[in-house]
C-alpha atoms as a PDB file:
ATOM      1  CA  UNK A   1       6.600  -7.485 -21.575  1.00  0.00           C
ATOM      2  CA  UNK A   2       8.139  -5.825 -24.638  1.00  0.00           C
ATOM      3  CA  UNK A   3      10.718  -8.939 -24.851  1.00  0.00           C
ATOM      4  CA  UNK A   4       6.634 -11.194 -25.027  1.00  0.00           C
ATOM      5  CA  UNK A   5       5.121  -9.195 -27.597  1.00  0.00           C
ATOM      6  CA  UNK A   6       6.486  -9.317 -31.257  1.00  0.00           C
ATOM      7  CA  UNK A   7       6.132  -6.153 -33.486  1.00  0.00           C
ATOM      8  CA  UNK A   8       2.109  -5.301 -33.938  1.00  0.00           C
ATOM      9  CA  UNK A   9       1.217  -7.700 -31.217  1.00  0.00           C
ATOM     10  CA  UNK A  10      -1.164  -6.515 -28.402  1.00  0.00           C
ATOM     11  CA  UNK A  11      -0.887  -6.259 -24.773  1.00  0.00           C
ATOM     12  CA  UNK A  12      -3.324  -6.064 -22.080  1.00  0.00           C
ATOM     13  CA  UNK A  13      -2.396  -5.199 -18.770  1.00  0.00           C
ATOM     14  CA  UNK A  14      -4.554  -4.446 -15.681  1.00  0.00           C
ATOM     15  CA  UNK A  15      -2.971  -3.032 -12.478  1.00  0.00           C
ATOM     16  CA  UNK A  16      -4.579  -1.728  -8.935  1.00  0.00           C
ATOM     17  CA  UNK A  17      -2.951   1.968  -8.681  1.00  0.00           C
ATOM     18  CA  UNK A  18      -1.043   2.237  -5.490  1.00  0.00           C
ATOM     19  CA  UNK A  19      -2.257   5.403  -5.293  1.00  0.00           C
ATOM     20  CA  UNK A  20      -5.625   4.477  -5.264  1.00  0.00           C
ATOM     21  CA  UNK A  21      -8.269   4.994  -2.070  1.00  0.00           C
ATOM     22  CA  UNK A  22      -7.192   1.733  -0.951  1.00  0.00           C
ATOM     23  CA  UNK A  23      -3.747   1.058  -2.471  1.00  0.00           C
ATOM     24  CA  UNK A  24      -3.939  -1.354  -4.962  1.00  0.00           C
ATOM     25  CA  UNK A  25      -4.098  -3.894  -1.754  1.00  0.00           C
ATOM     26  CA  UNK A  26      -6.474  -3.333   1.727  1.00  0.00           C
ATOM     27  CA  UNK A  27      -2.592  -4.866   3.503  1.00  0.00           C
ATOM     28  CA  UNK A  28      -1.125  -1.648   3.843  1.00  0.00           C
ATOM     29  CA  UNK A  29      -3.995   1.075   3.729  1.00  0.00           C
ATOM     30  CA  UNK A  30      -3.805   2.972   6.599  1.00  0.00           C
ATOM     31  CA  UNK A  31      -6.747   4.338   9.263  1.00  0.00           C
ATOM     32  CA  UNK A  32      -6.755   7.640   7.056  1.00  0.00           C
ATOM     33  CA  UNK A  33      -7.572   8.763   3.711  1.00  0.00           C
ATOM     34  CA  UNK A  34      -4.810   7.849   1.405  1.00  0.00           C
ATOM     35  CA  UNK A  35      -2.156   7.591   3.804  1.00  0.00           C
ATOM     36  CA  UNK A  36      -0.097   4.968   2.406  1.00  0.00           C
ATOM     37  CA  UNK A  37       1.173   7.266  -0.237  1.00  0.00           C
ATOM     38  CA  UNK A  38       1.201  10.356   2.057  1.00  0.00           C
ATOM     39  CA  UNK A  39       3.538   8.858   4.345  1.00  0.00           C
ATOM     40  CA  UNK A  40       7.625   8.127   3.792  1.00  0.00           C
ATOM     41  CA  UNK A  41       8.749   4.792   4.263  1.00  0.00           C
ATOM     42  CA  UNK A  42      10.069   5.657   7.725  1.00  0.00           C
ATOM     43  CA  UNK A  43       6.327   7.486   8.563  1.00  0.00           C
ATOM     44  CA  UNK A  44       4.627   4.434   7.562  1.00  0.00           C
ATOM     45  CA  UNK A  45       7.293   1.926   9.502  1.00  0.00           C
ATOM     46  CA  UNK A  46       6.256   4.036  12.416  1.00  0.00           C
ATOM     47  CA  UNK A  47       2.937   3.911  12.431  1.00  0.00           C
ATOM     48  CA  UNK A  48       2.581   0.516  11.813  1.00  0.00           C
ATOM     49  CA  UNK A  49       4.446  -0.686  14.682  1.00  0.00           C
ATOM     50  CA  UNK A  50       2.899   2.328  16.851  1.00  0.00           C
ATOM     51  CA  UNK A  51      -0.837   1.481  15.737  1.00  0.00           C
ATOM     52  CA  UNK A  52      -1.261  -1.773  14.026  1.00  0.00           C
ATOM     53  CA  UNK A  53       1.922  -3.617  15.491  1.00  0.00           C
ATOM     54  CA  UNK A  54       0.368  -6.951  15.148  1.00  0.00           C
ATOM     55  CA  UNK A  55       0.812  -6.242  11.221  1.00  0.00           C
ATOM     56  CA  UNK A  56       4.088  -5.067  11.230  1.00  0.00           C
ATOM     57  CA  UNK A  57       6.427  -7.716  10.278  1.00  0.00           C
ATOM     58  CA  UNK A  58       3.978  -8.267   7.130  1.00  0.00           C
ATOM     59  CA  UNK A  59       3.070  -4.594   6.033  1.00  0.00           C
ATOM     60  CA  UNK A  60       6.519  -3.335   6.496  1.00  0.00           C
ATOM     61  CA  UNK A  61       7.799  -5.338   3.904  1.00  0.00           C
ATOM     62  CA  UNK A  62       4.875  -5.453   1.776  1.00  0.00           C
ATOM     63  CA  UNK A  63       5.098  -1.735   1.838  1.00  0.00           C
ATOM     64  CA  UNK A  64       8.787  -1.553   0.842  1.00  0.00           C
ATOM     65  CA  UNK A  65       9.005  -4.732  -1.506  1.00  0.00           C
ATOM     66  CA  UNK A  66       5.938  -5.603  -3.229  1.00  0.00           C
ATOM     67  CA  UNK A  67       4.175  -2.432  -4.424  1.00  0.00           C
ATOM     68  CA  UNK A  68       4.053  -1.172  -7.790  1.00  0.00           C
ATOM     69  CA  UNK A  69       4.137   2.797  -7.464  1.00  0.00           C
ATOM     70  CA  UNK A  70       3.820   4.057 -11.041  1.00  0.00           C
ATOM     71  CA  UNK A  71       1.328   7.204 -12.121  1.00  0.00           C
ATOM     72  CA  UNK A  72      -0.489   7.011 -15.057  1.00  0.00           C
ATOM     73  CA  UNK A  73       2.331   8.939 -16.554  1.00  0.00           C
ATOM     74  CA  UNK A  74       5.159   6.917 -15.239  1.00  0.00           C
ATOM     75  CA  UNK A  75       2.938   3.790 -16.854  1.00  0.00           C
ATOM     76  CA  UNK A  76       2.733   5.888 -20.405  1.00  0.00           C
ATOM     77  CA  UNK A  77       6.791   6.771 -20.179  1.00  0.00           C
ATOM     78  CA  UNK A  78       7.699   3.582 -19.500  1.00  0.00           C
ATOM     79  CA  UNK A  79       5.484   1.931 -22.195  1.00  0.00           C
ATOM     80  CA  UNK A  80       6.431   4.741 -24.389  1.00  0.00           C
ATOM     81  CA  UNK A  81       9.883   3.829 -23.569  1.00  0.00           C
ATOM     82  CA  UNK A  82       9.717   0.262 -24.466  1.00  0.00           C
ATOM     83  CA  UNK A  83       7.947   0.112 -28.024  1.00  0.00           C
ATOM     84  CA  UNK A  84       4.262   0.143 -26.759  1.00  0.00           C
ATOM     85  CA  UNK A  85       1.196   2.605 -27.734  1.00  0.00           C
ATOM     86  CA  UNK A  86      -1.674   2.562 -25.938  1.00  0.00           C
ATOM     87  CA  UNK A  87      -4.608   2.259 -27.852  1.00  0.00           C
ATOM     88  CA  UNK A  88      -7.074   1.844 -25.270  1.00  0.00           C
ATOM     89  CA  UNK A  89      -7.689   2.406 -21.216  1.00  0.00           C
ATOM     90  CA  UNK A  90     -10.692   1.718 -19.216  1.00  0.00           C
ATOM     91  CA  UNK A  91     -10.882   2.946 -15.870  1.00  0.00           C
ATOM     92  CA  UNK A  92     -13.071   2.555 -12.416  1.00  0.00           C
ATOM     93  CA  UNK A  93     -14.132   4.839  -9.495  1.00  0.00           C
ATOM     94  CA  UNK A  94     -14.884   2.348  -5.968  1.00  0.00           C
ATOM     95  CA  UNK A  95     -18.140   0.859  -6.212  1.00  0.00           C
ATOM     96  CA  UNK A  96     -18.719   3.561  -9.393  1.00  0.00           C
ATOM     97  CA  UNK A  97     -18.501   6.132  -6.953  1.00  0.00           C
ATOM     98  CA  UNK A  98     -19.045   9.127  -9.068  1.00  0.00           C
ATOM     99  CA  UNK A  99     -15.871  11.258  -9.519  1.00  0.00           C
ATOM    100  CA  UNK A 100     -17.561  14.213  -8.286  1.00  0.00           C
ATOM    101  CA  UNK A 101     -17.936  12.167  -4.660  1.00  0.00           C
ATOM    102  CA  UNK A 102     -14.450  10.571  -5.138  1.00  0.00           C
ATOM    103  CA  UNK A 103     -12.651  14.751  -5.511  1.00  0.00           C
ATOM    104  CA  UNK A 104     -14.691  16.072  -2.670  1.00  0.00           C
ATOM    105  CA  UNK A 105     -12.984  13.324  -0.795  1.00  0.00           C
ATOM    106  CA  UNK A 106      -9.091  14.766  -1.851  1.00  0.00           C
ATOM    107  CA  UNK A 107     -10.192  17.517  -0.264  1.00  0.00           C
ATOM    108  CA  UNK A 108      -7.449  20.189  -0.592  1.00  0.00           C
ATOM    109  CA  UNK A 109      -4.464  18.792   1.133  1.00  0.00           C
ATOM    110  CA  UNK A 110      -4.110  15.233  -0.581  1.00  0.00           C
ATOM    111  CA  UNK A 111      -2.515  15.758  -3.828  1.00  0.00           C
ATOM    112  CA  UNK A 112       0.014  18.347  -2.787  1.00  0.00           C
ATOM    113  CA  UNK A 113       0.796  15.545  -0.133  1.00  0.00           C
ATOM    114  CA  UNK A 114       1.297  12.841  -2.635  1.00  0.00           C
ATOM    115  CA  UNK A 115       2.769  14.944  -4.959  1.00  0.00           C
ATOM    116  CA  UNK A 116       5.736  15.893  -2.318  1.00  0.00           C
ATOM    117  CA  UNK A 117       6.741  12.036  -2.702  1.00  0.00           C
ATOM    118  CA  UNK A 118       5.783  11.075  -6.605  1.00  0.00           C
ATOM    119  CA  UNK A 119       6.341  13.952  -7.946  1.00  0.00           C
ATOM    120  CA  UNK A 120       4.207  12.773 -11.242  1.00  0.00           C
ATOM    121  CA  UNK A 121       1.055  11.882  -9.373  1.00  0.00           C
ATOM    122  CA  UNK A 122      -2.282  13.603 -10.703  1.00  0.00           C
ATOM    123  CA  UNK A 123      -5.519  13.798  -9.159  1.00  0.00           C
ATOM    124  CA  UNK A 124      -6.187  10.428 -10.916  1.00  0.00           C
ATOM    125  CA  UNK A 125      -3.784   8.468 -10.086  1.00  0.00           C
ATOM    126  CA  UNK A 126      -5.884   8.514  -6.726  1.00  0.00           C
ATOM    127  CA  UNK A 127      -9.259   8.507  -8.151  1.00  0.00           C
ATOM    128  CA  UNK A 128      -9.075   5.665  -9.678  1.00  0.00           C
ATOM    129  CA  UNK A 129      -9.223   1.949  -8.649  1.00  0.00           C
ATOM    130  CA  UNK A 130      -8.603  -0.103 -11.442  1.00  0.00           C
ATOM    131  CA  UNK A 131      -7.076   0.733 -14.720  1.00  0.00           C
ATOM    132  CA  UNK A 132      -6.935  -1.360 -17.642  1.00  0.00           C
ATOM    133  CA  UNK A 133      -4.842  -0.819 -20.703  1.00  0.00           C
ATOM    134  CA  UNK A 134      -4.247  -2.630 -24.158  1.00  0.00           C
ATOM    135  CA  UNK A 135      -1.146  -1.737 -25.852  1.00  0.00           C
ATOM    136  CA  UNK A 136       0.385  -2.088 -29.312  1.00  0.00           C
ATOM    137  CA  UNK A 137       3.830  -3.127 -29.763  1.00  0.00           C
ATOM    138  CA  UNK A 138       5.682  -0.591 -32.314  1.00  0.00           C
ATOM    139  CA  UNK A 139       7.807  -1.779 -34.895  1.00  0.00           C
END
């Protein structure tokens, strides 16, 4: 993107969190809360093939290949990192679930799972489903 935009030029750029309730896609959401970011690659191989085999040869490599598994702060580094400010971010609960509902759902075990695999996830990085951001290009 920074190569796009020319000095003062804006960017917007909408993403589905990975570490969302339902992972940015339904294709590799597992049968518990937020289990596709819980689980190694190696954990999630496995249980693909020992619950949902018929999915397997798509959601393994899905899982591995196609998702985009940046935090918030991983987004604002790398931006950071290539010229861009953010100057504004919207963001959504599911079905405007209020947050208070979407925590109580974390419960107390989630996040320190996550967090033992993305080290920089936050409490919401999971919370939220959609995030939308418009960015200024420095220089």
């Amino acid at each position: 993107m920074a190569s796009s935009v020319k000095a003062g030029g804006l960017l917007y750029h909408e993403y589905n969190p990975f570490f969302s309730i339902d992972g940015g896609h339904s294709l590799c959401t597992l049968d518990f809360h937020y289990g596709h970011c819980r689980l190694t690659g190696e954990d999630f191989e496995r249980y693909i093939r020992d619950i949902r085999p018929q999915e397997e040869k798509i959601a393994i490599n899905f899982f591995h290949k196609c998702l985009n598994r940046f935090t918030r702060k991983d987004i604002l580094d790398m931006s950071d990192k290539h010229g861009f400010d953010i100057i504004h971010t919207v963001t959504t609960y599911p079905f405007q679930t209020p947050r208070v509902k979407m925590e109580a759902q974390l419960g107390k075990d989630v996040l320190p799972d996550v967090k033992k695999l993305y080290p920089t996830a936050e409490v919401e990085d999971l919370l939220f489903n959609s995030v939308q951001l418009v960015m200024r290009r420095r220089g």
